[in-house]
PDB file of N, CA and C in Angstrom:
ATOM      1  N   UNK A   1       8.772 -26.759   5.539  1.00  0.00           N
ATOM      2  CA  UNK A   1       8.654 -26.301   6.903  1.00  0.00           C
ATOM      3  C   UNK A   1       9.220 -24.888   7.011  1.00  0.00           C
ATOM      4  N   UNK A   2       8.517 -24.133   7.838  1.00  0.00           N
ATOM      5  CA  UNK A   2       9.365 -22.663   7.808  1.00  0.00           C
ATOM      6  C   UNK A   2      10.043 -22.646   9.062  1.00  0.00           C
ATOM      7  N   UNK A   3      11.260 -21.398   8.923  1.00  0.00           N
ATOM      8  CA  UNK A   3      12.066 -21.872   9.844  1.00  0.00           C
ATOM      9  C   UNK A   3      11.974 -20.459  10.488  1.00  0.00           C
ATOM     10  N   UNK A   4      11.746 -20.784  11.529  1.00  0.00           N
ATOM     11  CA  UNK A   4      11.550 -19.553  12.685  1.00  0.00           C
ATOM     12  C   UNK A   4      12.356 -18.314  12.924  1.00  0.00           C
ATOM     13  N   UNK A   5      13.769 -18.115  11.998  1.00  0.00           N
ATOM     14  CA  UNK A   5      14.353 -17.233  11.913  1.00  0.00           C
ATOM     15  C   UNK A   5      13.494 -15.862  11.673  1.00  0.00           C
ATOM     16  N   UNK A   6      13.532 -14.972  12.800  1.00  0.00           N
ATOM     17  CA  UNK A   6      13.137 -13.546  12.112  1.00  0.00           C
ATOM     18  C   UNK A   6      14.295 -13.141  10.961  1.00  0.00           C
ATOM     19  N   UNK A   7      13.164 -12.063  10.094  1.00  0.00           N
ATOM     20  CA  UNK A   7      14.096 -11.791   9.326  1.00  0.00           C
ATOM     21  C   UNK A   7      14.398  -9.872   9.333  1.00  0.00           C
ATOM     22  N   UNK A   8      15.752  -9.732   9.376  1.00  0.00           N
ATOM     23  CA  UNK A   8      16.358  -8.442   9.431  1.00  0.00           C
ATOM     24  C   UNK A   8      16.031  -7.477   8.086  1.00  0.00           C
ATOM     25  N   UNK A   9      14.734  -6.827   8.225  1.00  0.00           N
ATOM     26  CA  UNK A   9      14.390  -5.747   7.150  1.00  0.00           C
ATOM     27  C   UNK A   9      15.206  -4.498   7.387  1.00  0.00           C
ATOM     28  N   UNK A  10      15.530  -3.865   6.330  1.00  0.00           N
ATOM     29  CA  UNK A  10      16.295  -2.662   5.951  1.00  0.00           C
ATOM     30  C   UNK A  10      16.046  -2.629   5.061  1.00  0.00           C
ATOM     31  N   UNK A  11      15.355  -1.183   5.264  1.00  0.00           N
ATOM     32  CA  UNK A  11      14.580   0.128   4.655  1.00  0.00           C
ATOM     33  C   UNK A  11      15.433   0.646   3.778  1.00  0.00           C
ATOM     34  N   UNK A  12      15.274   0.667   2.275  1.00  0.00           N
ATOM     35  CA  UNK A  12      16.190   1.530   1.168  1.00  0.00           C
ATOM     36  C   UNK A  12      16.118   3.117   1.664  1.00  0.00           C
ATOM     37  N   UNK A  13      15.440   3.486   2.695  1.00  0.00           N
ATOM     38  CA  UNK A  13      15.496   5.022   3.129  1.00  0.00           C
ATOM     39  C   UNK A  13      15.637   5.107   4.503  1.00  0.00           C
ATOM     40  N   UNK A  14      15.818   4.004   5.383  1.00  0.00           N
ATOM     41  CA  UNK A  14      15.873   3.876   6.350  1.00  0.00           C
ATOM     42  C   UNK A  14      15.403   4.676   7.660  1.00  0.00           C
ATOM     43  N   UNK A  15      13.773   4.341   6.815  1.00  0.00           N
ATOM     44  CA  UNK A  15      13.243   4.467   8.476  1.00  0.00           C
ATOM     45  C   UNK A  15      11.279   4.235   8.230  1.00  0.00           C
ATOM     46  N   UNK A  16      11.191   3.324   6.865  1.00  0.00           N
ATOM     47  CA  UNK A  16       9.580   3.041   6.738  1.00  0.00           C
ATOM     48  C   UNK A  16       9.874   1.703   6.790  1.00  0.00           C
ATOM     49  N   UNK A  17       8.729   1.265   7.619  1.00  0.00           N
ATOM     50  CA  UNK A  17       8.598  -0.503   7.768  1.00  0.00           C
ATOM     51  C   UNK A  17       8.113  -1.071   6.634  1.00  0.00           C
ATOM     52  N   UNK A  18       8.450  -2.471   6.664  1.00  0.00           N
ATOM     53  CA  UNK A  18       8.248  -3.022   5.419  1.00  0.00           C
ATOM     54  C   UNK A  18       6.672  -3.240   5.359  1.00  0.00           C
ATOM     55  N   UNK A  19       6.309  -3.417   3.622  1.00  0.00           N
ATOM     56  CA  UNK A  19       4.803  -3.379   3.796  1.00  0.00           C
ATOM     57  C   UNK A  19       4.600  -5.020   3.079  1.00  0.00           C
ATOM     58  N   UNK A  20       3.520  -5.316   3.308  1.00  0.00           N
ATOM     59  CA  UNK A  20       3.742  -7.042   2.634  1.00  0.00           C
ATOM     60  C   UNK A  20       2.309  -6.660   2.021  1.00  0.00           C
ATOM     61  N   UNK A  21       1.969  -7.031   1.037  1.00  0.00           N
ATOM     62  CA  UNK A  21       0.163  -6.376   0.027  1.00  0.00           C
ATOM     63  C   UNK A  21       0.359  -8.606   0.161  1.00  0.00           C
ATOM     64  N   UNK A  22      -0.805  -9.187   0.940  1.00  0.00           N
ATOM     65  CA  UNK A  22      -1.466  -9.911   1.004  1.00  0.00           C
ATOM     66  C   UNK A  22      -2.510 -10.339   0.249  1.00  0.00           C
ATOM     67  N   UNK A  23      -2.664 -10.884  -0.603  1.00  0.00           N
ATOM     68  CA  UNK A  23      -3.889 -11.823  -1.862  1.00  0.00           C
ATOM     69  C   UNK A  23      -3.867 -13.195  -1.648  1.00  0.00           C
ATOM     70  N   UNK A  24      -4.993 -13.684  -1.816  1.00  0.00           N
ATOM     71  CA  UNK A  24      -5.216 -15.152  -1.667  1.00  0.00           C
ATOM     72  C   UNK A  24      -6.470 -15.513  -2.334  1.00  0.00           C
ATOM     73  N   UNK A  25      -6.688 -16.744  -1.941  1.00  0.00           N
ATOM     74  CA  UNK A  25      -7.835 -17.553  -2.291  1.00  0.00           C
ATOM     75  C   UNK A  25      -8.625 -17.850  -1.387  1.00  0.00           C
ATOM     76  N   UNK A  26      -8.227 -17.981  -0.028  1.00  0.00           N
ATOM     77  CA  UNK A  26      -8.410 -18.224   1.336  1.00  0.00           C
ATOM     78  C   UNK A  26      -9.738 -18.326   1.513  1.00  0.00           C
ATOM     79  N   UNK A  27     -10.916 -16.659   1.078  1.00  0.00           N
ATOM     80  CA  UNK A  27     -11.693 -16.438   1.528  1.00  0.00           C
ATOM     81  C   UNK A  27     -11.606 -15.806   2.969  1.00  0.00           C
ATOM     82  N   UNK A  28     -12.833 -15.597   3.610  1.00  0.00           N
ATOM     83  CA  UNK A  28     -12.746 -15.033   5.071  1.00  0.00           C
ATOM     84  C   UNK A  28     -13.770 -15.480   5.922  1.00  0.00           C
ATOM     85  N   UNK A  29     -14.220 -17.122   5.903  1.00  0.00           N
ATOM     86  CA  UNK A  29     -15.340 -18.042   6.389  1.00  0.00           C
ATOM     87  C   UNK A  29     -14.307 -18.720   7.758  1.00  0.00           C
ATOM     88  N   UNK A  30     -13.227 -18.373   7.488  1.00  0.00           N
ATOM     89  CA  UNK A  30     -12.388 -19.325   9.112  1.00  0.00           C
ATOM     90  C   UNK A  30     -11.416 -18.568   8.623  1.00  0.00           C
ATOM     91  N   UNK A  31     -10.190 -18.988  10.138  1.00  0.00           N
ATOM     92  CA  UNK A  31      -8.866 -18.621  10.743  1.00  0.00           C
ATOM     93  C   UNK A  31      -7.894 -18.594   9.604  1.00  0.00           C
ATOM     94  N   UNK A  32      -8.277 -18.497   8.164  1.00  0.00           N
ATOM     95  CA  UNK A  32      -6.925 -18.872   6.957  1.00  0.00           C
ATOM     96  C   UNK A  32      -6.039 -17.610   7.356  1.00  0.00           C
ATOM     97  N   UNK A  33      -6.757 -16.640   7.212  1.00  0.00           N
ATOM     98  CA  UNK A  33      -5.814 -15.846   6.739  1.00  0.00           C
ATOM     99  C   UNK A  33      -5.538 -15.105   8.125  1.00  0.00           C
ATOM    100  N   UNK A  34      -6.065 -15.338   9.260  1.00  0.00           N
ATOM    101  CA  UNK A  34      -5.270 -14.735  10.786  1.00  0.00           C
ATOM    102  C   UNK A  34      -4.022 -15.546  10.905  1.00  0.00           C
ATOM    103  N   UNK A  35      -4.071 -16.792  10.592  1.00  0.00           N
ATOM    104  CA  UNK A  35      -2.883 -17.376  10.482  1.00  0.00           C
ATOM    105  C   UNK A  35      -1.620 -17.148   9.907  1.00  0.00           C
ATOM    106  N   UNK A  36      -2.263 -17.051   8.810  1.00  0.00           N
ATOM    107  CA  UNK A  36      -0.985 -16.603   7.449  1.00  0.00           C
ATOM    108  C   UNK A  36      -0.525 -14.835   7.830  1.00  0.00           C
ATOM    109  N   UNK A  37      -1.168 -14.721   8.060  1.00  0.00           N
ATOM    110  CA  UNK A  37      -1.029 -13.017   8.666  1.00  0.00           C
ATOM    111  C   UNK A  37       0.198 -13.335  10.248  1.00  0.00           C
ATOM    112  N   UNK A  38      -0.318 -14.074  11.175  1.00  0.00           N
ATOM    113  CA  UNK A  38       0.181 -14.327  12.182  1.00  0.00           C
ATOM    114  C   UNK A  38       1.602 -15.205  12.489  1.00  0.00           C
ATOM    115  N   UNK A  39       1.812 -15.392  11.278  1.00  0.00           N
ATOM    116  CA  UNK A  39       3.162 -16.065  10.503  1.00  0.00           C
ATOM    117  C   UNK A  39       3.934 -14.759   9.943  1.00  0.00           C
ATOM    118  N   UNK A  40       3.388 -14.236   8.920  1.00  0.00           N
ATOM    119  CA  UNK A  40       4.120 -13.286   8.688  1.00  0.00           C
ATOM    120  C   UNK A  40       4.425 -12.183   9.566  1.00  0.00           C
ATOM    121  N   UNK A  41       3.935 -11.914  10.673  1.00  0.00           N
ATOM    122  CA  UNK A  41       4.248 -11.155  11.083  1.00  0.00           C
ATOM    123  C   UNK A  41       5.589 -11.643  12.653  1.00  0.00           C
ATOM    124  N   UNK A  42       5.281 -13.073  12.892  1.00  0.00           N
ATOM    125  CA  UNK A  42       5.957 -13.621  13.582  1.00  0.00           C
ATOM    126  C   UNK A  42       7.663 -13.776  12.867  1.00  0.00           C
ATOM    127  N   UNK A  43       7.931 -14.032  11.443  1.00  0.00           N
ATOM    128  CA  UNK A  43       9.137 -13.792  11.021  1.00  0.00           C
ATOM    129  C   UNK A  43       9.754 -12.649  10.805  1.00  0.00           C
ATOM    130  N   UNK A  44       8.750 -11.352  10.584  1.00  0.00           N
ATOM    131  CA  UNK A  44       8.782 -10.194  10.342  1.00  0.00           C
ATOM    132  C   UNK A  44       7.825  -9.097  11.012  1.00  0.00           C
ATOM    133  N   UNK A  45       8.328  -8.782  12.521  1.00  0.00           N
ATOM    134  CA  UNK A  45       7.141  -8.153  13.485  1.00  0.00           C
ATOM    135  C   UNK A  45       7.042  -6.777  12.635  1.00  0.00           C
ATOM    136  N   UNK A  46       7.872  -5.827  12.014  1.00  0.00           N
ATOM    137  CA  UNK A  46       7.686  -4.413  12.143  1.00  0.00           C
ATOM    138  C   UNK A  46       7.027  -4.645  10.570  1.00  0.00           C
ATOM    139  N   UNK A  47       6.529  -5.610  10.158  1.00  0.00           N
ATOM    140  CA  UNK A  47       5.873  -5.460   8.673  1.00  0.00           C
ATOM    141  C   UNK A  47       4.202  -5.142   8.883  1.00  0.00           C
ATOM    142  N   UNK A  48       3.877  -3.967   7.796  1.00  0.00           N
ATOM    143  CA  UNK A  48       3.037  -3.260   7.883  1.00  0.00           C
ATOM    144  C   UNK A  48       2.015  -4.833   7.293  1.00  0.00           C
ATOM    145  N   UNK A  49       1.144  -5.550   6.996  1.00  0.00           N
ATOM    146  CA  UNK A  49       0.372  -6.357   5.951  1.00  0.00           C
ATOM    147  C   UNK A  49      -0.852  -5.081   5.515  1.00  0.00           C
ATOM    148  N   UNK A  50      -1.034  -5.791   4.220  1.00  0.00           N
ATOM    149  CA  UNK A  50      -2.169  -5.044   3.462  1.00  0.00           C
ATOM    150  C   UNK A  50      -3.173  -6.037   2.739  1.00  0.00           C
ATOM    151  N   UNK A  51      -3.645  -6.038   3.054  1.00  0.00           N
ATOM    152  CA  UNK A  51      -4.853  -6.873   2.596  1.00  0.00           C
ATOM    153  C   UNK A  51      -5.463  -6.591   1.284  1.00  0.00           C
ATOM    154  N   UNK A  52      -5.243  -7.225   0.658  1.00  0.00           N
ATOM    155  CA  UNK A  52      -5.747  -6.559  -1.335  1.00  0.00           C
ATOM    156  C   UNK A  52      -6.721  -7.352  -1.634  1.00  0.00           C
ATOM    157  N   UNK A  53      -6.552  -8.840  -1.357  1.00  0.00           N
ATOM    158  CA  UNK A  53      -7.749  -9.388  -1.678  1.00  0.00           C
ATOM    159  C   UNK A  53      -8.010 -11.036  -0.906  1.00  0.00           C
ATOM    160  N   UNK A  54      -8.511 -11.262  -0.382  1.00  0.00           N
ATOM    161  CA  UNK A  54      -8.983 -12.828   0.161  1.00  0.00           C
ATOM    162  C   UNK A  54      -9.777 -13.710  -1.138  1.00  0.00           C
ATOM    163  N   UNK A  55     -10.675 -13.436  -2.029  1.00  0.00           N
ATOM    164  CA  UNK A  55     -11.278 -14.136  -2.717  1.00  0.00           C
ATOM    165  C   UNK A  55     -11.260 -14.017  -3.904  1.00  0.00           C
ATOM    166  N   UNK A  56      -9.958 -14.251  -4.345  1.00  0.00           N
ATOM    167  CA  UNK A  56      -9.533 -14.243  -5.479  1.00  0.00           C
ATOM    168  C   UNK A  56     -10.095 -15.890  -6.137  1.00  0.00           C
ATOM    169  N   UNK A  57      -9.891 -16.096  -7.282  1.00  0.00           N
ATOM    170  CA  UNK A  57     -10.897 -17.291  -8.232  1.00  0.00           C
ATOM    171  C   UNK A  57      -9.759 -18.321  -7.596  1.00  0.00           C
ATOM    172  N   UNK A  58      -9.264 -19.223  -7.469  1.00  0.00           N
ATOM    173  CA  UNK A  58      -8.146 -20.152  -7.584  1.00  0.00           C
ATOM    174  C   UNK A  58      -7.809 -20.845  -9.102  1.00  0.00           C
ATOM    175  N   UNK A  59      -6.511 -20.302  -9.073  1.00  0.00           N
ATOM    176  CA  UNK A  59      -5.492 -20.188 -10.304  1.00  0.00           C
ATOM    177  C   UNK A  59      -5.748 -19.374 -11.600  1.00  0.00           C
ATOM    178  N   UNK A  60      -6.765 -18.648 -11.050  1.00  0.00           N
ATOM    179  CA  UNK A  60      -6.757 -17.581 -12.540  1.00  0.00           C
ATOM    180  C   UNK A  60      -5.770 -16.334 -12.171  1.00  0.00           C
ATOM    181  N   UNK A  61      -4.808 -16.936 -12.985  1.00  0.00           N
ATOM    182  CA  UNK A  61      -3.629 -16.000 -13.709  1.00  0.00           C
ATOM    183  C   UNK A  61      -3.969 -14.989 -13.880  1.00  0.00           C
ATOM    184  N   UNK A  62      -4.543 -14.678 -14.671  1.00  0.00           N
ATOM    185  CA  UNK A  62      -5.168 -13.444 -15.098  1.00  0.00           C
ATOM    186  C   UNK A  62      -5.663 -12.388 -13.954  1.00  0.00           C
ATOM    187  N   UNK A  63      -6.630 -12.554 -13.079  1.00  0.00           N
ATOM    188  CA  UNK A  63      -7.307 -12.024 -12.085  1.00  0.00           C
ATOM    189  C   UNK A  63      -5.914 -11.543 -10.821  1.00  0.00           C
ATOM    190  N   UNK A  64      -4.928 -12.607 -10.874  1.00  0.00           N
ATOM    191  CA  UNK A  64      -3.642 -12.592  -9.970  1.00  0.00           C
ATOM    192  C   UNK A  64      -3.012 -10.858 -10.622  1.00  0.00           C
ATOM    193  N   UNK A  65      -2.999 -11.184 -11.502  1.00  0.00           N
ATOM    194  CA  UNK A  65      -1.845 -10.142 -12.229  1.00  0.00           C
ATOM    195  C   UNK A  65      -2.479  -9.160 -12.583  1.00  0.00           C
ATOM    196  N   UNK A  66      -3.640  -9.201 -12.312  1.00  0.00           N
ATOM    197  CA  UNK A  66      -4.486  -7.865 -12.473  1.00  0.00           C
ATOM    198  C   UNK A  66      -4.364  -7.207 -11.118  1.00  0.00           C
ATOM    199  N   UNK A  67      -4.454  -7.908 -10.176  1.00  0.00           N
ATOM    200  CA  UNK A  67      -4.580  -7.223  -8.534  1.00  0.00           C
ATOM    201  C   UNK A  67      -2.830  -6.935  -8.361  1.00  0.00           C
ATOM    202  N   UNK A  68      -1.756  -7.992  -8.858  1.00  0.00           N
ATOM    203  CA  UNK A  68      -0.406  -7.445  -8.143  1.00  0.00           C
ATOM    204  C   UNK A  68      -0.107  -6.374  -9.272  1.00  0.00           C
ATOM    205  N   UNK A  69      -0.600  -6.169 -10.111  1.00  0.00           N
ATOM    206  CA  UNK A  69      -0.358  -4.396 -11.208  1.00  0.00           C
ATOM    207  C   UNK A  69      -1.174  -3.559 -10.187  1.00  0.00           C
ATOM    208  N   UNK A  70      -1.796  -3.263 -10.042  1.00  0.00           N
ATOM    209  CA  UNK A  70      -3.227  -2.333  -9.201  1.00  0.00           C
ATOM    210  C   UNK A  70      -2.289  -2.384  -7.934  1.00  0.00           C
ATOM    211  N   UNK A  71      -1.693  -3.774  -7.661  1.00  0.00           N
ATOM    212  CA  UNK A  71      -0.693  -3.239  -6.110  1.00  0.00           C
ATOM    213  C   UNK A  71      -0.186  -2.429  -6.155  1.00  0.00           C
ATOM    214  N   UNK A  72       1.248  -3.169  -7.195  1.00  0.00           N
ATOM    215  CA  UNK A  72       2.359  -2.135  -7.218  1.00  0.00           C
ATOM    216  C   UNK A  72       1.933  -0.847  -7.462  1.00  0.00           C
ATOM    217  N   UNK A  73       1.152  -0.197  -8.631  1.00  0.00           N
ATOM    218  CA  UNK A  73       0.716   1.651  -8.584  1.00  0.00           C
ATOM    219  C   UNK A  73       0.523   1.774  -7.658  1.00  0.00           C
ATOM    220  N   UNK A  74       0.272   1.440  -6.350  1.00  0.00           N
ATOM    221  CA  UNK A  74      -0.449   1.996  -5.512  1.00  0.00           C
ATOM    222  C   UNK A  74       0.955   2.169  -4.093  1.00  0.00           C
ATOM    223  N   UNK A  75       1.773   1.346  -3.803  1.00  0.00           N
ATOM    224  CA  UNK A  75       2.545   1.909  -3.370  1.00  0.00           C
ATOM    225  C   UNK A  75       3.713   2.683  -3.350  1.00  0.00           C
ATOM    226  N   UNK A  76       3.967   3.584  -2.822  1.00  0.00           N
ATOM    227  CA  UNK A  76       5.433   3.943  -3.117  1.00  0.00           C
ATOM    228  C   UNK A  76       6.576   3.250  -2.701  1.00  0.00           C
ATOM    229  N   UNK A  77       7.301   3.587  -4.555  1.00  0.00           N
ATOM    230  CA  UNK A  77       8.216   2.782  -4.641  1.00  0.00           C
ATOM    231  C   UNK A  77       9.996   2.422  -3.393  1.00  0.00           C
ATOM    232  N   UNK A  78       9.859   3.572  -2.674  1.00  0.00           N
ATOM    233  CA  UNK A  78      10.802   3.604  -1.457  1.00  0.00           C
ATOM    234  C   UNK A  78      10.484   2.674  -0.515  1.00  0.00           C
ATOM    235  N   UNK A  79       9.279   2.134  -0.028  1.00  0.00           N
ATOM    236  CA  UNK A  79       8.616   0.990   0.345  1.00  0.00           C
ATOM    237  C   UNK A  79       8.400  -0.507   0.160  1.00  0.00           C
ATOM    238  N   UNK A  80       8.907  -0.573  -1.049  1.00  0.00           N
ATOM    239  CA  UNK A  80       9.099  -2.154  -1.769  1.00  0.00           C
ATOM    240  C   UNK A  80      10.080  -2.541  -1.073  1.00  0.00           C
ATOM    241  N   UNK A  81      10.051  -4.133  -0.478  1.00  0.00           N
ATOM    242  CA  UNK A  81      11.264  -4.541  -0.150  1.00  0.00           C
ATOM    243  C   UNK A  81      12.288  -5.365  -0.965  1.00  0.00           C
ATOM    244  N   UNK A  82      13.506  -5.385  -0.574  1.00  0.00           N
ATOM    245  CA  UNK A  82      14.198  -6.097  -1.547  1.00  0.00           C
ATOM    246  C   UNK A  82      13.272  -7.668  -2.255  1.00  0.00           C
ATOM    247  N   UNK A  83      12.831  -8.154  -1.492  1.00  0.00           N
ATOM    248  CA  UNK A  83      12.296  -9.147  -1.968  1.00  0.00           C
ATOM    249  C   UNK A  83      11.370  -9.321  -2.888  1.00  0.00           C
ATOM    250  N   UNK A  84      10.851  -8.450  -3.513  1.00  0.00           N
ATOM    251  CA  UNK A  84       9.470  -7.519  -4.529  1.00  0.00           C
ATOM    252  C   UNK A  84       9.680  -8.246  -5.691  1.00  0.00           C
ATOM    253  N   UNK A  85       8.932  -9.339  -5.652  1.00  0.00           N
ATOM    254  CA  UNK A  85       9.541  -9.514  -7.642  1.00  0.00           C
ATOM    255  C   UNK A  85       9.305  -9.047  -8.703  1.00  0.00           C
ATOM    256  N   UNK A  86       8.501  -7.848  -8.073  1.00  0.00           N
ATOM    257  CA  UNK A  86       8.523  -6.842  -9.414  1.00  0.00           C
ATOM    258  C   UNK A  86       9.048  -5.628  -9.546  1.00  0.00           C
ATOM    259  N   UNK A  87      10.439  -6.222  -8.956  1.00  0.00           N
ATOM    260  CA  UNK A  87      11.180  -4.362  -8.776  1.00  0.00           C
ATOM    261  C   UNK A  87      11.632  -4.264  -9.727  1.00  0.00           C
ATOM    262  N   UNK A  88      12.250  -3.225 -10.372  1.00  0.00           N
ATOM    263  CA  UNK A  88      12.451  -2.725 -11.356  1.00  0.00           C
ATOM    264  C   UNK A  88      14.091  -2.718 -11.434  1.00  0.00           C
TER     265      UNK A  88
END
């Protein structure tokens, strides 16, 4: 169950909102991903979402870790939030 606590982001430069890069399996045929979007942004209002991919294969590894590499280059790194599991 998630628990309705917003959560208090702080900016390693303090003053860019957090960005969340969004991938799934979802597709975009119904409400999946307004939801999941509408969640995340309900625990975390000032988060930017980015949409990378909706129709990804389900459970190919491979295809996953190809899109979160292609993420990370693509944003700057002052922008990652603590929570990034691929920070460095």
């Amino acid at each position: 169950m998630i628990n309705n606590t917003k959560i208090e982001y702080k900016s390693r430069d303090g003053g860019h909102k957090p960005i969340i890069g969004f991938m799934s399996d979802l597709g975009t045929i119904d409400d999946s991903v307004g939801i999941c979007k509408g969640v995340m942004l309900g625990l975390c209002p000032d988060a930017v979402i980015v949409d990378i991919c909706h129709s990804m294969t389900p459970w190919d590894i491979e295809q996953g870790s190809r899109l979160i590499c292609i993420r990370r280059s693509k944003f700057d790194p002052s922008r990652r939030s603590d929570f990034d599991p691929l920070d460095d």
